[in-house]
C-alpha atoms as a PDB file:
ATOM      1  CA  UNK A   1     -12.428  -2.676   1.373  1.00  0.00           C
ATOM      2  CA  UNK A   2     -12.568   0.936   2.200  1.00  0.00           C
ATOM      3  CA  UNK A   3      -9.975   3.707   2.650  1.00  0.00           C
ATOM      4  CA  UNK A   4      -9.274   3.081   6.568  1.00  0.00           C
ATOM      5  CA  UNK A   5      -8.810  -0.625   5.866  1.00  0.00           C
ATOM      6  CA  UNK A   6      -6.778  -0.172   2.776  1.00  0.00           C
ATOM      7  CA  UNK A   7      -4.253   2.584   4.448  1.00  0.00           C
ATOM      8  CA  UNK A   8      -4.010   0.053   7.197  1.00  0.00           C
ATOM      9  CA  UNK A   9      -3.005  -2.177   4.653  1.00  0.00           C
ATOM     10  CA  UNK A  10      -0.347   0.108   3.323  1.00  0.00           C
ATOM     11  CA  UNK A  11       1.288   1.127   6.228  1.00  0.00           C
ATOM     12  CA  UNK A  12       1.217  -2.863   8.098  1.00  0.00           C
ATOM     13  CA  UNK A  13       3.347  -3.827   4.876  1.00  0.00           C
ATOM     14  CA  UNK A  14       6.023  -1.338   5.054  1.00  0.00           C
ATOM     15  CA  UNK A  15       4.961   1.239   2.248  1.00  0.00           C
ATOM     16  CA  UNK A  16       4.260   4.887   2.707  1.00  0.00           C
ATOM     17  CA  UNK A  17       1.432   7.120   1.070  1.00  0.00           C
ATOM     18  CA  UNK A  18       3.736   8.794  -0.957  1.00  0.00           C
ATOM     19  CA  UNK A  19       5.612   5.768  -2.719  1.00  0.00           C
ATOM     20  CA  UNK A  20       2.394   4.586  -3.612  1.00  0.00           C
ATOM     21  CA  UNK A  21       1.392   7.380  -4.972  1.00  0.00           C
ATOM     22  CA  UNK A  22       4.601   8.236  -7.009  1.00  0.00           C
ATOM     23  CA  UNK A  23       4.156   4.605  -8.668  1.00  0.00           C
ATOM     24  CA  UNK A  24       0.559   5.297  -9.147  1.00  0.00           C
ATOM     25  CA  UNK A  25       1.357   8.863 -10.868  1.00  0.00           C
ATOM     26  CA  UNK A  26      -0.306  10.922  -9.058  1.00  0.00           C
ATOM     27  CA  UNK A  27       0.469  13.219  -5.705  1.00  0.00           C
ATOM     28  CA  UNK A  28      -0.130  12.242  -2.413  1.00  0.00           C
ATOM     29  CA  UNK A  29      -2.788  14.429  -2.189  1.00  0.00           C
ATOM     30  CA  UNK A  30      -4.350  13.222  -4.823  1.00  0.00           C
ATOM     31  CA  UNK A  31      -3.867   9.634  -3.571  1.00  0.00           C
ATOM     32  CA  UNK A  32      -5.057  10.165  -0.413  1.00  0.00           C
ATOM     33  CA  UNK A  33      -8.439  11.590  -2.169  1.00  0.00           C
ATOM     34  CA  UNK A  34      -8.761   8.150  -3.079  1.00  0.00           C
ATOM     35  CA  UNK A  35      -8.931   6.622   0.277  1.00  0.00           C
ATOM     36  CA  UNK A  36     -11.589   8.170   1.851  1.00  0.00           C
ATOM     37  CA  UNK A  37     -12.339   6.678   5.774  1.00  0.00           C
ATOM     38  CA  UNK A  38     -15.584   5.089   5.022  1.00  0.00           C
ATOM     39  CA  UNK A  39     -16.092   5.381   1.297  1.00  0.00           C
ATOM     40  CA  UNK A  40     -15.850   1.728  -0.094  1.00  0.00           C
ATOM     41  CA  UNK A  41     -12.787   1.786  -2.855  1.00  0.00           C
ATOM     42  CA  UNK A  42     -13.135   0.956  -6.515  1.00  0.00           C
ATOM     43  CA  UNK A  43     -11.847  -2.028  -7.517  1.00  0.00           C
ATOM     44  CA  UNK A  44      -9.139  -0.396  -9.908  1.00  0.00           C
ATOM     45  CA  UNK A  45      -7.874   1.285  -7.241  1.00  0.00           C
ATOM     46  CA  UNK A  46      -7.354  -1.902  -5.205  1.00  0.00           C
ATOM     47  CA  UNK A  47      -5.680  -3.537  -7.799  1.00  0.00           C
ATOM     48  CA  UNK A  48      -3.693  -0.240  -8.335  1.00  0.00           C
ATOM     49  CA  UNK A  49      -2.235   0.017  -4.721  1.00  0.00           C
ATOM     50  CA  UNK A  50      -1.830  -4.347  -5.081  1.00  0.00           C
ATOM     51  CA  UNK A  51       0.426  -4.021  -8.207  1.00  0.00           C
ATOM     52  CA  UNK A  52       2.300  -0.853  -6.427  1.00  0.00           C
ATOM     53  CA  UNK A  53       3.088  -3.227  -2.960  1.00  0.00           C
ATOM     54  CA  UNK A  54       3.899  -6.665  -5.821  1.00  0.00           C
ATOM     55  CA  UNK A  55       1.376  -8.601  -4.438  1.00  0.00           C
ATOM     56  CA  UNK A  56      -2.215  -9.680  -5.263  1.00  0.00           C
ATOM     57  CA  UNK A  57      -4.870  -8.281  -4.775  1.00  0.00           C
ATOM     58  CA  UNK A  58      -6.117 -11.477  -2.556  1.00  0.00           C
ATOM     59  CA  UNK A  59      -2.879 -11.477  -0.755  1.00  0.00           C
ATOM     60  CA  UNK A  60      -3.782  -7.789   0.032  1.00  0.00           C
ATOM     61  CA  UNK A  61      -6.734  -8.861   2.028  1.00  0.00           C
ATOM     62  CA  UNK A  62      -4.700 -11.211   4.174  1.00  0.00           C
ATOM     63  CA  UNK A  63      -3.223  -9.261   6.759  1.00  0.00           C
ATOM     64  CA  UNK A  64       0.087 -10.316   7.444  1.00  0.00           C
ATOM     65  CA  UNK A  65       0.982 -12.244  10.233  1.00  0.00           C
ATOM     66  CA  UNK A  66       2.522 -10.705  13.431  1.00  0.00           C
ATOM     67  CA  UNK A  67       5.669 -13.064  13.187  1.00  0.00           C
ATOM     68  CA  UNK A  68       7.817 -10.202  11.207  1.00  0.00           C
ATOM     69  CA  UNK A  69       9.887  -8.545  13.473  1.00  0.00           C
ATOM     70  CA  UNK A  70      10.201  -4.728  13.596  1.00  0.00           C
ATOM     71  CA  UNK A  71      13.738  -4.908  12.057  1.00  0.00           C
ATOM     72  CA  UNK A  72      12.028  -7.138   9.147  1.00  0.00           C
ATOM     73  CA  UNK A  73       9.704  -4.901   8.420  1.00  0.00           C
ATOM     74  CA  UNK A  74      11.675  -1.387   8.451  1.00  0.00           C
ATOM     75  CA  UNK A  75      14.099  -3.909   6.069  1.00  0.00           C
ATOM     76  CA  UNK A  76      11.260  -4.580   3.731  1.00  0.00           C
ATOM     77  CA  UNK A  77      10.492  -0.838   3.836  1.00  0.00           C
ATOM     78  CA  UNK A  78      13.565  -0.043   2.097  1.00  0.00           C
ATOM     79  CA  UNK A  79      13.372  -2.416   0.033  1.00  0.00           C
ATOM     80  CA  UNK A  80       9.823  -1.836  -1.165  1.00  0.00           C
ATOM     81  CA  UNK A  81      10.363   1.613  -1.373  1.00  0.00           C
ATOM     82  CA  UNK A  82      13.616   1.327  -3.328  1.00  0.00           C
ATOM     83  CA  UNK A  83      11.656  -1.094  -5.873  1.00  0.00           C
ATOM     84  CA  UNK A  84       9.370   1.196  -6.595  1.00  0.00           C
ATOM     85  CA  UNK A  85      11.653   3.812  -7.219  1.00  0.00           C
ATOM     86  CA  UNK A  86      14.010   1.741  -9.946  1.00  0.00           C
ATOM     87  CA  UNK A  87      10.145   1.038 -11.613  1.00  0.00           C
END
């Protein structure tokens, strides 16, 4: 997985750059460092960004499925977001 595919990733599940970031402890500059277009990622990063959304790192590389509806996913935005913050 490279950066492009991984901040697809990201954003199709309903986090934002910075959340991930803040639970990875480090900026969003810094983060975004990390995901460089076309630079294949280390794995510990992968599993970084997986354990920041709660899911696997396998689940990570299945996209998820167009059935969620916008208001679904700007629900599970909060949510996410707010999880990560209590963490």
């Amino acid at each position: 997985m490279n950066g492009a595919q991984l901040k697809q990733e990201i954003k199709r599940r309903g986090f934002t750059f910075k959340s991930i970031a803040e639970y990875l402890g480090i900026t969003q500059q810094a983060f975004g460092e990390r995901l460089k277009e076309n630079v294949i990622l280390k794995s510990e990063t992968i599993e970084q960004v997986a354990a920041a959304m709660g899911i696997s790192v396998t689940e990570l590389y299945q996209p998820r499925t167009a059935a969620y509806s916008s208001t679904e996913s700007i629900r599970q935005q909060r949510e996410n977001e707010r999880t990560l913050l209590r963490q």
